[in-house]
C-alpha atoms as a PDB file:
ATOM      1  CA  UNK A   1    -110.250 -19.938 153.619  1.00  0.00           C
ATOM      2  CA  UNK A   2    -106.916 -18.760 155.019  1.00  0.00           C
ATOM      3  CA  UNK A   3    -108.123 -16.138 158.175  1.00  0.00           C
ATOM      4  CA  UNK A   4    -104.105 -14.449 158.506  1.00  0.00           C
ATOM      5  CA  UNK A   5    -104.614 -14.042 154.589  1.00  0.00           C
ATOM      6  CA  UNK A   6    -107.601 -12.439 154.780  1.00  0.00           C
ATOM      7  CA  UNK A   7    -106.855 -10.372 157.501  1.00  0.00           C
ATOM      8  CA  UNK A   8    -103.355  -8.950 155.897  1.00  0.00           C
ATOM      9  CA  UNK A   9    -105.436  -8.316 152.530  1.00  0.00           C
ATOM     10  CA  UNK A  10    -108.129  -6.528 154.419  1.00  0.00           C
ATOM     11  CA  UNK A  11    -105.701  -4.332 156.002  1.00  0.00           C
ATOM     12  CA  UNK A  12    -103.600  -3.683 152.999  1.00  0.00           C
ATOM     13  CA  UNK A  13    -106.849  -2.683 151.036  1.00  0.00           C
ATOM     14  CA  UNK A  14    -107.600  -0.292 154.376  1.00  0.00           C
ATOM     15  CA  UNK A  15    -104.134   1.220 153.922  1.00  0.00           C
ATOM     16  CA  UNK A  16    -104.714   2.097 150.573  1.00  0.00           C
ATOM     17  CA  UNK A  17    -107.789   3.844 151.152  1.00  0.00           C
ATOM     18  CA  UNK A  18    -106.542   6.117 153.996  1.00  0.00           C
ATOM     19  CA  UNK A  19    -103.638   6.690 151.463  1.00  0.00           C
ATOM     20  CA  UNK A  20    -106.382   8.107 149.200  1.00  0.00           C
ATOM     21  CA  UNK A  21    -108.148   9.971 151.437  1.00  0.00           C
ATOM     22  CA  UNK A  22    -105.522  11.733 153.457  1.00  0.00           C
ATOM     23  CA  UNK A  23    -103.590  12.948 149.823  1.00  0.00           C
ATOM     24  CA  UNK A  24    -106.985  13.525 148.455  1.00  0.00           C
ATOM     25  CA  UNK A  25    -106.730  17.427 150.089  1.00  0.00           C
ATOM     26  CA  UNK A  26    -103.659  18.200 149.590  1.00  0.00           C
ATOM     27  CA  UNK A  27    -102.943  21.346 148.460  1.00  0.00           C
ATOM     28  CA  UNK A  28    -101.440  22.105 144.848  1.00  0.00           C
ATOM     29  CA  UNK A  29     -98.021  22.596 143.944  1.00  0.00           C
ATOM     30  CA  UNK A  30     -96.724  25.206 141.746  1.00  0.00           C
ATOM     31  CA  UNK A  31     -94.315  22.786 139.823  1.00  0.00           C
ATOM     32  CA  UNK A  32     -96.656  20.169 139.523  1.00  0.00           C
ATOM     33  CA  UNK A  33     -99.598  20.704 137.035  1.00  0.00           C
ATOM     34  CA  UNK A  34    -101.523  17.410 138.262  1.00  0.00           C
ATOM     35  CA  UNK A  35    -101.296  18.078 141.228  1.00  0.00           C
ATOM     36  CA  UNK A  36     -99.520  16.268 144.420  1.00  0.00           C
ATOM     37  CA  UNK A  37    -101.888  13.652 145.014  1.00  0.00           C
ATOM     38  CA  UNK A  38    -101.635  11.416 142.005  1.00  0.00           C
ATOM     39  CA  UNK A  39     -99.359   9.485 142.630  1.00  0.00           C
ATOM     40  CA  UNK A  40    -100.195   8.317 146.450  1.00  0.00           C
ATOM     41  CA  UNK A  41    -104.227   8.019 144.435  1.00  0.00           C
ATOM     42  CA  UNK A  42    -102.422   5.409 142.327  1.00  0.00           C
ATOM     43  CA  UNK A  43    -100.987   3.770 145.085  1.00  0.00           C
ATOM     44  CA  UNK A  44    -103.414   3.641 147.124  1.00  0.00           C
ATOM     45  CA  UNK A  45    -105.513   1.983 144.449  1.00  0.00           C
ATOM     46  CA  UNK A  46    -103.186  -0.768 143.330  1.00  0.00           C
ATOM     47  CA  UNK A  47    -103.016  -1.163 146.728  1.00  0.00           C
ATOM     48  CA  UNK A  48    -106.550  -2.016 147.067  1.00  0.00           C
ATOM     49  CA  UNK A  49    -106.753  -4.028 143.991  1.00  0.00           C
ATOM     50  CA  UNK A  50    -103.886  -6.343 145.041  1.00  0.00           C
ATOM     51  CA  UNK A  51    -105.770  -6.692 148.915  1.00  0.00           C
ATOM     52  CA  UNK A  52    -108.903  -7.800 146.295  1.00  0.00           C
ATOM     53  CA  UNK A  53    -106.409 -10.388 144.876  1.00  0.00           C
ATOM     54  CA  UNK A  54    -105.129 -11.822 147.978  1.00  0.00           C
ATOM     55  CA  UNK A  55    -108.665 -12.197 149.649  1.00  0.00           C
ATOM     56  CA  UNK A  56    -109.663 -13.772 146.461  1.00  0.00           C
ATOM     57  CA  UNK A  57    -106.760 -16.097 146.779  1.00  0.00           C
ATOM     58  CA  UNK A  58    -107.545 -16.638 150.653  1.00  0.00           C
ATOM     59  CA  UNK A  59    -111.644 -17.317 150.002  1.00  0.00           C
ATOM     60  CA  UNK A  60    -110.943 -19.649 147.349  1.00  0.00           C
ATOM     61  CA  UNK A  61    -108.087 -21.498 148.688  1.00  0.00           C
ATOM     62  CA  UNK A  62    -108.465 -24.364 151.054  1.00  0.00           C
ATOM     63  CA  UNK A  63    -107.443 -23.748 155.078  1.00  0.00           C
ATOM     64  CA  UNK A  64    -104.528 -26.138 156.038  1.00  0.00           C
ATOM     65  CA  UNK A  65    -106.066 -28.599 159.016  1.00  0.00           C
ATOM     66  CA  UNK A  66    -103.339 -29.154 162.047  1.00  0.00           C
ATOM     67  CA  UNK A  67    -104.600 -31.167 164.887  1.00  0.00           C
ATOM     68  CA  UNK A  68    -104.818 -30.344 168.334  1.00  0.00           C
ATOM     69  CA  UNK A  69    -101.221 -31.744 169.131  1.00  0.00           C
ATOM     70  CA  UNK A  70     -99.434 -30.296 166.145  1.00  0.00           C
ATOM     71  CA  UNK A  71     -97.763 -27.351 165.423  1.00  0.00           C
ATOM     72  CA  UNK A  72     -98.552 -24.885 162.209  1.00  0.00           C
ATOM     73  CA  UNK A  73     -96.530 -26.328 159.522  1.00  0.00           C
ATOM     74  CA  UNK A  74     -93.475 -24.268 158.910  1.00  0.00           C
ATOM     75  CA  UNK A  75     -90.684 -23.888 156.544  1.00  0.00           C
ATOM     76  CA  UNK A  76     -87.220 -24.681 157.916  1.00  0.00           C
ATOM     77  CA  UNK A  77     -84.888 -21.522 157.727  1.00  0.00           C
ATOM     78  CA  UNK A  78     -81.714 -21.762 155.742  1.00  0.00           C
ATOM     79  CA  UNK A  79     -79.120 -20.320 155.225  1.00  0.00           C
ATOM     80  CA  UNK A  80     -80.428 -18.583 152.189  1.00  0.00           C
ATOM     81  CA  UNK A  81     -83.206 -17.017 153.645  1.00  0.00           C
ATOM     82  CA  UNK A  82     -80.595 -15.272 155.756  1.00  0.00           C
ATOM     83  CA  UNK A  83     -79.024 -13.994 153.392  1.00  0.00           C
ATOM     84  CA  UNK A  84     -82.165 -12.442 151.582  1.00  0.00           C
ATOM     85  CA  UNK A  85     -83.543 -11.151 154.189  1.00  0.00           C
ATOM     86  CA  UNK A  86     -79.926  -9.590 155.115  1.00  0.00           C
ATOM     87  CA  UNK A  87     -79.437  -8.209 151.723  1.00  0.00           C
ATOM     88  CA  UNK A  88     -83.024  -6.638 151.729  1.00  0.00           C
ATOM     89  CA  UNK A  89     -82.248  -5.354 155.382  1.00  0.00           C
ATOM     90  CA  UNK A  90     -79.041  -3.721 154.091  1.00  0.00           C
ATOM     91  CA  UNK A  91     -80.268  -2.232 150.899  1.00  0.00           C
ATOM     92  CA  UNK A  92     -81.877   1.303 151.789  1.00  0.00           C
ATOM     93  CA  UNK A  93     -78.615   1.500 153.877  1.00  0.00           C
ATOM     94  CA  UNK A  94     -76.276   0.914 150.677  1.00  0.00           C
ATOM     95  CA  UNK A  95     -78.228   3.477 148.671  1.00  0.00           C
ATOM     96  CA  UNK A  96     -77.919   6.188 151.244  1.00  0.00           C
ATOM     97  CA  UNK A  97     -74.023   5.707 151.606  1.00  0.00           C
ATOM     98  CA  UNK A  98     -73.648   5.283 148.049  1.00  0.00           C
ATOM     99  CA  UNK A  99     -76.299   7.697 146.141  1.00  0.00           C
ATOM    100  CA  UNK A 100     -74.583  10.430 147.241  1.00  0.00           C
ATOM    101  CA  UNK A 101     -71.122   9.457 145.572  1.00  0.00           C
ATOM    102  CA  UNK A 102     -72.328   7.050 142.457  1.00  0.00           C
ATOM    103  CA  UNK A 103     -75.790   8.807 142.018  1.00  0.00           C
ATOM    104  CA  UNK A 104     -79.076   7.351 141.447  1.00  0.00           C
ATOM    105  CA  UNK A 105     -78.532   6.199 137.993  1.00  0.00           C
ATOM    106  CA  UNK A 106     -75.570   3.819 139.117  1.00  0.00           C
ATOM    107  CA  UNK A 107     -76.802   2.832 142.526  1.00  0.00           C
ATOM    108  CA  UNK A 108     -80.158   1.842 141.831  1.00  0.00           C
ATOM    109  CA  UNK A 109     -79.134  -1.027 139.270  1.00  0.00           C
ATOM    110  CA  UNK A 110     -76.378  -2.519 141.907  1.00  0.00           C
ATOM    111  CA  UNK A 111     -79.109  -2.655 144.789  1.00  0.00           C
ATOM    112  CA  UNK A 112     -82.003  -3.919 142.276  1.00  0.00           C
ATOM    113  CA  UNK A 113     -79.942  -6.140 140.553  1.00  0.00           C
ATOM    114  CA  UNK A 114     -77.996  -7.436 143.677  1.00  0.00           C
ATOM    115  CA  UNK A 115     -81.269  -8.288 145.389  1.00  0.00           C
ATOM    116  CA  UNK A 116     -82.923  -9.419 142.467  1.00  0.00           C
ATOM    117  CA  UNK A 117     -79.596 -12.185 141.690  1.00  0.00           C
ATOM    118  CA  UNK A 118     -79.856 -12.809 145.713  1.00  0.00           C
ATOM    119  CA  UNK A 119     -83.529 -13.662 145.164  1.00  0.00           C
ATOM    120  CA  UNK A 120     -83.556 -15.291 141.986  1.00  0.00           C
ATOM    121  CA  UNK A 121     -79.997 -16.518 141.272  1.00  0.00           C
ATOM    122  CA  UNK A 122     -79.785 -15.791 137.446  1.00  0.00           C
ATOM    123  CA  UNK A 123     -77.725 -12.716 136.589  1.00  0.00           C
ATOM    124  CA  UNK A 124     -79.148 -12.193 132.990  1.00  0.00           C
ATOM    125  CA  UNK A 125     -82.654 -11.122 134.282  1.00  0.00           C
ATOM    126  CA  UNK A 126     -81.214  -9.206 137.786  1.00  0.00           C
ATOM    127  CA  UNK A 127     -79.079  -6.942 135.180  1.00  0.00           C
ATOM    128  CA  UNK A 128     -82.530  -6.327 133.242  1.00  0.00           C
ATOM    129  CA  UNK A 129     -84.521  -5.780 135.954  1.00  0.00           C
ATOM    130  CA  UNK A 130     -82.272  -3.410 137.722  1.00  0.00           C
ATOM    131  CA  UNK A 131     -81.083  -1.277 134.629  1.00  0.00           C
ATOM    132  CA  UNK A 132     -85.296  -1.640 133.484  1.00  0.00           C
ATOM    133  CA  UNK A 133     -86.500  -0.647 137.148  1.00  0.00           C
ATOM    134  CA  UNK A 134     -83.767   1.974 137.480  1.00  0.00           C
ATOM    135  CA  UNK A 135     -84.906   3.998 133.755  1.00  0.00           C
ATOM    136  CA  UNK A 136     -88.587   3.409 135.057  1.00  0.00           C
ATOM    137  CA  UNK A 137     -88.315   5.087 138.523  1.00  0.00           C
ATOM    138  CA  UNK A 138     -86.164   7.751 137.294  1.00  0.00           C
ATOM    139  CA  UNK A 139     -88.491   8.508 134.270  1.00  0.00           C
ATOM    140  CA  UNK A 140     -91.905   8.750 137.191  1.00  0.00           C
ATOM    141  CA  UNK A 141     -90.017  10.566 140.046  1.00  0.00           C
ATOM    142  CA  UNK A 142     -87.211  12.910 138.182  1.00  0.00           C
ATOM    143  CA  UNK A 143     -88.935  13.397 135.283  1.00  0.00           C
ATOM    144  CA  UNK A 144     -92.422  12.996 135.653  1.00  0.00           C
ATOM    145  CA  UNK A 145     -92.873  13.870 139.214  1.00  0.00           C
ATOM    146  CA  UNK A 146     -89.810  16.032 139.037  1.00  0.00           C
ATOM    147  CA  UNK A 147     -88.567  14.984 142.634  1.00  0.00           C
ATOM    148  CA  UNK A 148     -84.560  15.644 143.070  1.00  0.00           C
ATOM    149  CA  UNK A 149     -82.539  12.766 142.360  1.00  0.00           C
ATOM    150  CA  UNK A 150     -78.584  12.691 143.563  1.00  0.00           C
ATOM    151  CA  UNK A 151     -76.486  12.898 140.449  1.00  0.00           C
ATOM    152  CA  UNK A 152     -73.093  11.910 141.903  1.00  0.00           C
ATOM    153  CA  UNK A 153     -70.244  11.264 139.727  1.00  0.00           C
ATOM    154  CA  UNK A 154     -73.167  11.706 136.906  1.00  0.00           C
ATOM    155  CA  UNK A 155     -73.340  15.260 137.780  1.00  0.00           C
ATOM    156  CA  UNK A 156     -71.598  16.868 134.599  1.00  0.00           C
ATOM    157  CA  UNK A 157     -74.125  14.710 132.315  1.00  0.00           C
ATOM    158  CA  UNK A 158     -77.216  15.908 133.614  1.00  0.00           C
ATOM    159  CA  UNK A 159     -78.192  18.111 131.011  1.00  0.00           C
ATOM    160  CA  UNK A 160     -77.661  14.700 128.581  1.00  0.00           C
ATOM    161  CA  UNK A 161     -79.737  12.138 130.697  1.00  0.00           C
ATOM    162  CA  UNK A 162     -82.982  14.222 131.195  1.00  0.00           C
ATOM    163  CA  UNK A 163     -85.111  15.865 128.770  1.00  0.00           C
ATOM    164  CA  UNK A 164     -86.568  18.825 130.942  1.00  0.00           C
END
């Protein structure tokens, strides 16, 4: 058993339930017929069934023994690393300077895509996964949820991208 695991997946699976009991009470919305709540519910319980994965994972897998003279074992940090951890750093900064100009449809797949090539290396599947994760957020929050999304240089085909 891995204590720090099971520690960060017991306080994960606590955030998730004050998630769903603070939105629980929130009052309704008159553009929203399910009311505001829903989605922080949903979050809150995927939240609490990953914390159930990782302290499965932590119970079930075996603690790693150092003795009394060594340190924990650690990974050495390269120069890649960095750069991910960089590139993640930097991302919610690229999308506010350039949502605004290239709108969400066209900003979201650079930053997804960007991080996910950063991560992963293979440009095929960071294309996919940043045009995929790009239709899917837009479809829950603009359509869905019907939060405001910046348009940008997309502004004069609105009306064509949406179906509300």
């Amino acid at each position: 058993m891995q204590l720090g695991q099971l520690s960060v997946a017991g306080g994960f699976g606590l955030l998730g339930a004050t998630i769903i009991v603070n939105t629980a009470s929130l009052p309704p919305v008159a553009h929203i017929e399910f009311g505001p709540a829903l989605f922080p519910t949903i979050v809150g319980w995927v939240m609490i069934a990953l914390s159930g994965l990782a302290a499965f994972d932590a119970l079930r897998s075996p603690a790693v023994e150092t003795g009394a003279d060594e340190d924990e074992p650690s990974e050495p940090l390269d120069h890649h690393r960095i750069i991910l951890f960089a590139a993640f750093g930097a991302a919610p900064l690229i999308y506010v300077a350039l949502a605004p100009i290239l709108g969400f449809l066209l900003t979201m797949p650079l930053i997804v895509g960007g991080l996910a090539f950063v991560a992963s290396g293979k440009p095929g599947r960071s294309i996919l996964l940043g045009l995929g994760l790009t239709a899917l957020l837009h479809i829950v929050f603009y359509q869905v949820l019907r939060v405001t999304l910046p348009w940008g240089v997309l502004t004069d085909y609105a009306g064509v991208l949406t179906w509300r």
